[in-house]
Protein backbone atom coordinates (compact mmCIF):
# COMPACT_ATOMS: atom_id res chain seq x y z
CA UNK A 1 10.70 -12.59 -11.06
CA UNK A 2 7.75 -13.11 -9.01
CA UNK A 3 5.51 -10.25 -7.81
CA UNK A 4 2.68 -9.43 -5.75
CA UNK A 5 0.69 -5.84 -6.23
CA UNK A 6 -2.12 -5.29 -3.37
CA UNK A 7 -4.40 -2.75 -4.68
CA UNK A 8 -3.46 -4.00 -8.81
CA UNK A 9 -6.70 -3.66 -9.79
CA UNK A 10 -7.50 0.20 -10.82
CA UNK A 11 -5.58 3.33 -10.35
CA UNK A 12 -1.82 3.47 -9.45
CA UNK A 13 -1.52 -0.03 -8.42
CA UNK A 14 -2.55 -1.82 -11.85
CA UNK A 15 0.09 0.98 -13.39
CA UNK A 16 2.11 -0.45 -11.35
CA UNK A 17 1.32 -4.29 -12.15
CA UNK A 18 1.20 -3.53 -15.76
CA UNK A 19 4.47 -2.32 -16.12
CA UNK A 20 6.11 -4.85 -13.92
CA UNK A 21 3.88 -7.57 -16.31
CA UNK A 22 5.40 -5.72 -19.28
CA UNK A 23 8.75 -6.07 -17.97
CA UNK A 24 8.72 -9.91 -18.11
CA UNK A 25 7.82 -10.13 -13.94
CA UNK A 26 4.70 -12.72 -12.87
CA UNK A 27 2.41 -10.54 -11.23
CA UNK A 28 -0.01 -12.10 -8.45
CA UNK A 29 -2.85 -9.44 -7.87
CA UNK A 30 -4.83 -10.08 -4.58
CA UNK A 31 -8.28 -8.51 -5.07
CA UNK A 32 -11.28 -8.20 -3.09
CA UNK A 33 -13.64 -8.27 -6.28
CA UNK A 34 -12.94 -10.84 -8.83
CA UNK A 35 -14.93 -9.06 -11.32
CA UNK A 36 -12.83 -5.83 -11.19
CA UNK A 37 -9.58 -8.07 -11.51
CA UNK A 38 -10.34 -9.94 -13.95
CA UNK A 39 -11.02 -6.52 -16.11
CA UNK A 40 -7.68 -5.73 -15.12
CA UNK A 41 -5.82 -9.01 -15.61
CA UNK A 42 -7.79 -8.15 -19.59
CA UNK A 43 -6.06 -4.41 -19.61
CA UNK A 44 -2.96 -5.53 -19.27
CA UNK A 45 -2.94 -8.34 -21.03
CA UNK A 46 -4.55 -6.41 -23.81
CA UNK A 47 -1.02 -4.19 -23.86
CA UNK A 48 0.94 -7.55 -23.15
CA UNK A 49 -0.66 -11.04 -24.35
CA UNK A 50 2.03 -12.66 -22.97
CA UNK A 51 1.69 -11.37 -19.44
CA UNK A 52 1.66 -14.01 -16.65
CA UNK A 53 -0.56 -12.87 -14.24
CA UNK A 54 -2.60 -14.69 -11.68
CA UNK A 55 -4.96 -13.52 -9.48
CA UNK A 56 -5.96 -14.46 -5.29
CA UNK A 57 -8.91 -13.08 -2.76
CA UNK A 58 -7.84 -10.59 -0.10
CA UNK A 59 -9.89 -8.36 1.76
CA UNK A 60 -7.08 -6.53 3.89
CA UNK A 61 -10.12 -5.24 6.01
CA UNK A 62 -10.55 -9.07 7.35
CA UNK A 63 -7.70 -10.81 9.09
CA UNK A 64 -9.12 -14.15 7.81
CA UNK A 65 -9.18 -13.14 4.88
CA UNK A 66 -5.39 -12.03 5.15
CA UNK A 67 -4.40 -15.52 6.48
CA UNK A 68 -6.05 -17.34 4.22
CA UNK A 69 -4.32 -15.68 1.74
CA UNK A 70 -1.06 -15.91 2.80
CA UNK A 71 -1.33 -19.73 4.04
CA UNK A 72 -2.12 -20.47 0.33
CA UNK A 73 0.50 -18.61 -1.03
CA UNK A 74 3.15 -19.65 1.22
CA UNK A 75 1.49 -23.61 0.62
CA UNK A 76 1.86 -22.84 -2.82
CA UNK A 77 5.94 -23.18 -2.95
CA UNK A 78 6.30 -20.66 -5.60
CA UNK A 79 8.85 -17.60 -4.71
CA UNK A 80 8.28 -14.38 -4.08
CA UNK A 81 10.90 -11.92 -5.27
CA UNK A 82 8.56 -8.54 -4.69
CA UNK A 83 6.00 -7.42 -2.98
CA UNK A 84 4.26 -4.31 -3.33
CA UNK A 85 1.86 -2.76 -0.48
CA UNK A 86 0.14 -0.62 -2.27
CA UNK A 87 -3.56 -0.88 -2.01
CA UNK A 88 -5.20 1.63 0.84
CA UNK A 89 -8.50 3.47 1.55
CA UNK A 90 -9.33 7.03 2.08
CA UNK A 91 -12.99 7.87 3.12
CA UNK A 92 -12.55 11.95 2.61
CA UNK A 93 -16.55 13.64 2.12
CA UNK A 94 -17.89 10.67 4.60
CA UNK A 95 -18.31 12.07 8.69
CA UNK A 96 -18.74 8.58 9.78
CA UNK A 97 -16.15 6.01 11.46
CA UNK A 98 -16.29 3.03 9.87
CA UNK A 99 -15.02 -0.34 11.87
CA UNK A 100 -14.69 -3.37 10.46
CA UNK A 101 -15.82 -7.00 11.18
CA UNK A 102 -12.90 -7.61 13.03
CA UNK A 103 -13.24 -4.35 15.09
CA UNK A 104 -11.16 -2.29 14.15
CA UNK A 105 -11.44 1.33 12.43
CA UNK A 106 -11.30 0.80 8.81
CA UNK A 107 -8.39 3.38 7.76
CA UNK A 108 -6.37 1.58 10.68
CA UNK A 109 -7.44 -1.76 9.71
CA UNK A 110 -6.93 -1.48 5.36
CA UNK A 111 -3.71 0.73 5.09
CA UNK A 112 -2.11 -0.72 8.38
CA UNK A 113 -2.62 -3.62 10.27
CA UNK A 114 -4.16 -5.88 6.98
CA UNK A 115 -0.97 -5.18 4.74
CA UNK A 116 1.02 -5.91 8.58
CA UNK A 117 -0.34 -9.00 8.82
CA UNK A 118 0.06 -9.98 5.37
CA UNK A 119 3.86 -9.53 5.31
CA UNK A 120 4.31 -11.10 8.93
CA UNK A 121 2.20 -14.03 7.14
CA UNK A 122 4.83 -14.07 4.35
CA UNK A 123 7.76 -13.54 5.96
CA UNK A 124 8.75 -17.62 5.48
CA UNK A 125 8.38 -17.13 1.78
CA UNK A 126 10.17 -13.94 1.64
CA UNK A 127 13.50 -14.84 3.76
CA UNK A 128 13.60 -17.88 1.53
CA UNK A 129 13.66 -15.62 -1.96
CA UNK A 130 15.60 -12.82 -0.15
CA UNK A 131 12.98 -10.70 -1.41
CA UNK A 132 12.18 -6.76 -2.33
CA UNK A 133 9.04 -5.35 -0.40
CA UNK A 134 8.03 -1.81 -1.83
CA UNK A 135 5.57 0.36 0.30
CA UNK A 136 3.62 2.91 -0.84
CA UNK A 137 3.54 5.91 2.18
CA UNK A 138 1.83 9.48 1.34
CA UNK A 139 2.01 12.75 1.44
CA UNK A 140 -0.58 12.72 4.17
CA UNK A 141 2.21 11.29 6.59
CA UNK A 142 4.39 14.18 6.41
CA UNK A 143 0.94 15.73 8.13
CA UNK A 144 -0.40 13.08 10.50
CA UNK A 145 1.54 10.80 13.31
CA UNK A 146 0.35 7.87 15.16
CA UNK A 147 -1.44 8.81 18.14
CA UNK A 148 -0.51 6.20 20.88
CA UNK A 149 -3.72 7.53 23.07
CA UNK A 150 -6.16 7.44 20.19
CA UNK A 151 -4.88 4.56 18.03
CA UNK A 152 -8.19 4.30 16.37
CA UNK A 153 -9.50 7.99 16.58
CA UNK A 154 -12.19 6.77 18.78
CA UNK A 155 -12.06 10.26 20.59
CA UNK A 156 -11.38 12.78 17.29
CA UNK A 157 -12.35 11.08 14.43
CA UNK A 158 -11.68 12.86 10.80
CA UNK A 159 -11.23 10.76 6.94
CA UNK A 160 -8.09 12.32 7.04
CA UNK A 161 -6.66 12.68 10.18
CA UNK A 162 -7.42 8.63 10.36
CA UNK A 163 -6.05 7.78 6.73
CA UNK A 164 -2.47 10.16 7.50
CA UNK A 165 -2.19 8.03 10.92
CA UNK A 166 -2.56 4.38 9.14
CA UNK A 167 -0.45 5.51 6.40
CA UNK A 168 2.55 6.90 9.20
CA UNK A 169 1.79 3.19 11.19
CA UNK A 170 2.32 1.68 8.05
CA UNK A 171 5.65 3.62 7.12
CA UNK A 172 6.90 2.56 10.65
CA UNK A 173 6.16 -0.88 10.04
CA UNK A 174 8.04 -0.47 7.19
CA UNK A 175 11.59 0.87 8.31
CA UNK A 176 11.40 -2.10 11.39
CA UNK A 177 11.07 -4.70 8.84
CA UNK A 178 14.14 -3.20 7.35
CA UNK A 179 15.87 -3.50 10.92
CA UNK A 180 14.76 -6.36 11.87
CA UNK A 181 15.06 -8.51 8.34
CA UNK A 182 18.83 -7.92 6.83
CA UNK A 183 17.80 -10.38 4.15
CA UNK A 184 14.90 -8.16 2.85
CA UNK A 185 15.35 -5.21 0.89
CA UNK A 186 12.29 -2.86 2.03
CA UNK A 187 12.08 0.56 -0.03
CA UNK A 188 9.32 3.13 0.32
CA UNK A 189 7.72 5.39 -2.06
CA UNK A 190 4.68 8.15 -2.49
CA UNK A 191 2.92 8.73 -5.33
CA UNK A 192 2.42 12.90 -4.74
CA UNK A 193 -1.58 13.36 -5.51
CA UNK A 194 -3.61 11.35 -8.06
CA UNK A 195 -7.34 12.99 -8.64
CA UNK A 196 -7.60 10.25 -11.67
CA UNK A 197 -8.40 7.74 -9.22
CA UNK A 198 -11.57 5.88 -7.14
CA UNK A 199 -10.21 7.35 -3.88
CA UNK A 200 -12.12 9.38 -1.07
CA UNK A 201 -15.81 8.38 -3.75
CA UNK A 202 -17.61 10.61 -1.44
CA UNK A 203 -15.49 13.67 -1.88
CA UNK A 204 -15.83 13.42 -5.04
CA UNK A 205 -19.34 13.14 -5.63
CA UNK A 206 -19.92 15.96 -3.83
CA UNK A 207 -17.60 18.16 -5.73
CA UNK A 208 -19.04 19.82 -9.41
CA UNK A 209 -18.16 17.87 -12.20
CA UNK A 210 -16.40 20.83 -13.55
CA UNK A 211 -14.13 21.56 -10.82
CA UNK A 212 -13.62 17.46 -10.92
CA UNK A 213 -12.93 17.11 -14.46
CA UNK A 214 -10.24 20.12 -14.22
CA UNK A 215 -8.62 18.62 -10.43
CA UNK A 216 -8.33 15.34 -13.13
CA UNK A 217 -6.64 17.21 -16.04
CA UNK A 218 -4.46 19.51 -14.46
CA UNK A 219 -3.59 18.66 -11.18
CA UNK A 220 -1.32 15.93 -9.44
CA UNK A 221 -0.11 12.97 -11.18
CA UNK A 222 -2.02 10.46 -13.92
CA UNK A 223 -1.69 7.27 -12.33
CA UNK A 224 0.94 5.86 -14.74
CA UNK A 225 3.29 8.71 -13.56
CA UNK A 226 1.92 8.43 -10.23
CA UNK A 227 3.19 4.62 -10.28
CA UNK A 228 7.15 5.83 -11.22
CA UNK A 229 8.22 6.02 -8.20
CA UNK A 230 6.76 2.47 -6.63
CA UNK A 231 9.23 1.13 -9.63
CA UNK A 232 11.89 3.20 -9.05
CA UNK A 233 11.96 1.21 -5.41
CA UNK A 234 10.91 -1.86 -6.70
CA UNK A 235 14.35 -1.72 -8.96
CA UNK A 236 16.83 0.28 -6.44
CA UNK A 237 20.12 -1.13 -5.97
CA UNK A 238 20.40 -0.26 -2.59
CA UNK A 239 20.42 -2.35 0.87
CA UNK A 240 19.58 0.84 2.75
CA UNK A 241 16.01 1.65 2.54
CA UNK A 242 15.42 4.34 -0.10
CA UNK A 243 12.65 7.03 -0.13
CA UNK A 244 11.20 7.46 -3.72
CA UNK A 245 8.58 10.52 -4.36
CA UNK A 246 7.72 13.05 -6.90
CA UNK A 247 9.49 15.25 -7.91
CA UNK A 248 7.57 18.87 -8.20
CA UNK A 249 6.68 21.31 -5.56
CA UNK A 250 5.62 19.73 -2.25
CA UNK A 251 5.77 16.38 -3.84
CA UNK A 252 2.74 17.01 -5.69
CA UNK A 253 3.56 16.05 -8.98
CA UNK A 254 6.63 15.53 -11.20
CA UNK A 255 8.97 13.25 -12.31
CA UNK A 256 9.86 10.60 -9.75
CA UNK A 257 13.24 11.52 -7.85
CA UNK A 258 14.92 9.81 -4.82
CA UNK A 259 14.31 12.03 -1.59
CA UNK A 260 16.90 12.68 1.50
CA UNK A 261 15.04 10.75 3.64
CA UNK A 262 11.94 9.20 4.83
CA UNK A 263 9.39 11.83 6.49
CA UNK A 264 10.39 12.49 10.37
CA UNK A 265 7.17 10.77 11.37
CA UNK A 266 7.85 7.64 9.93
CA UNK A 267 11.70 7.70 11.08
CA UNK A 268 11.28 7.45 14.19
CA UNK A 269 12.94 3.77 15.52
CA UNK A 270 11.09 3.76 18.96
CA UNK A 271 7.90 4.39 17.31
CA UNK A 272 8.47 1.59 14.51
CA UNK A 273 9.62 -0.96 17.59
CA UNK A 274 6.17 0.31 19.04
CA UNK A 275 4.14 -0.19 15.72
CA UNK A 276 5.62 -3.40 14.73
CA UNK A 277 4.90 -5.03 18.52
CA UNK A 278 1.41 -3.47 18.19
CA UNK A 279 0.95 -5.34 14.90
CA UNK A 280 1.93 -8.69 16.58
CA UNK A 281 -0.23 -8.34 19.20
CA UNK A 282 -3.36 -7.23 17.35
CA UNK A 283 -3.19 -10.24 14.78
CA UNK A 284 -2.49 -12.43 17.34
CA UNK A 285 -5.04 -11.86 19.29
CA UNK A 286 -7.33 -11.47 16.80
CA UNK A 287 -6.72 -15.17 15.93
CA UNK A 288 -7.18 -16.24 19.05
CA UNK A 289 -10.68 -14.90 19.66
């Protein structure tokens, strides 16, 4: 099996490439800093010297950058039997809007319309292997929906409130490509809340060391349980989409365990039809400026 793990490089997402490395899978990590992959192409293969892993640039926050990666991979021939979209930012402590080189706001841009474009970029390469595409939703999209008026929080801007509305555009995205692609399998996952991470580096800095260093020990998820449930859909024998979380109070923490259903906010199949035409349109037209 052949994988690819945005986001492999720290935190949940190399938990996640390490285990599926361990497991016997090629695992393609797309980074953004070379540097940081290699040291995590060394920590896994430090666990597993036999590991094939390989890494490729992506910025998700710059649609050339997508392209480019996905024209090389798709030129490349090789399969690809999974793909996980797991990488994402969260800017929580910072008051500012960020937008990125492309224009767009960078919460939209990194957990949305980058991973979008990278799996309509794929799609060739992943009707041809009949492949398994995990995303990685969060808890933050049981909170926050897609405001059709205020795509980009232009008007009310908030680290959160624009992180919960990627994450929901991106859990859209991901049931249509279910609909629309009866070849794929497309599961979905959260990983409850992982303090142990680099996420929201603002927050964090801001908060005393004490009350950090506790948050880290006794709160949420480590990131290698954090990562359970990512391979609990990257392994389901379903054709349905499944809907993997934790299993604890509020989906905090736990063990991983298969929920009901998808959050409301990201079930709903007008909205997907609407987030997976917006998608289209944004990358093409991006192009074609």
């Amino acid at each position: 099996m052949r994988a690819l793990v945005t986001g492999g490089s720290s935190g949940v997402g190399l938990q996640i490439a390490r285990r599926l490395a361990a497991s016997g899978a090629e695992v393609v990590l797309p980074v953004r800093d070379r540097d940081r992959g290699a040291q995590a192409v060394d920590a896994i293969r430090a666990e597993a010297p036999a590991a094939r892993l390989a890494l490729c640039d992506l910025d998700l926050a710059s649609l050339d950058s997508v392209r480019a990666c996905t024209a090389d991979l798709v030129a490349g021939g090789a399969p690809l039997d999974l793909v996980v979209l797991n990488a994402g930012v969260v800017l929580l402590g910072d008051p500012a809007r960020h937008v990125t080189g492309d224009g767009f706001e960078l919460h939209f841009q990194t957990n949305f319309l980058g991973h979008a474009a990278l799996v309509l970029g794929l799609l060739p390469r992943l009707r041809d292997s009949a492949a398994r595409v995990v995303v990685q939703s969060s808890l933050a999209s049981a909170f926050f929906g897609v405001r059709w008026d205020d795509l980009q929080r232009e008007r009310r801007y908030g680290a959160l409130r624009a992180y919960g509305s990627s994450k929901t555009a991106l859990g859209l995205f991901a049931l249509e490509l279910a609909r629309r692609e009866p070849l794929l399998s497309v599961h979905m996952c959260h990983p409850g809340v992982v303090p142990a991470t680099r996420i929201a580096p603002d927050a964090r800095r801001r908060v005393w060391p004490g009350v950090r260093d506790f948050a880290v020990r006794h709160l949420g998820n480590p990131p290698a349980a954090a990562a359970l449930p990512a391979l609990a859909a990257a392994t389901a024998d379903a054709a349905a989409p499944m809907f993997f979380t934790p299993s604890g109070p509020l989906q905090i923490a736990g063990r991983r365990a298969r929920a009901r259903r998808p959050f409301r906010r990201i079930s709903d199949a007008e909205a997907g039809r609407r987030v997976w035409e917006l998608a289209g349109q944004l990358t093409t037209r991006r192009r074609a400026q």
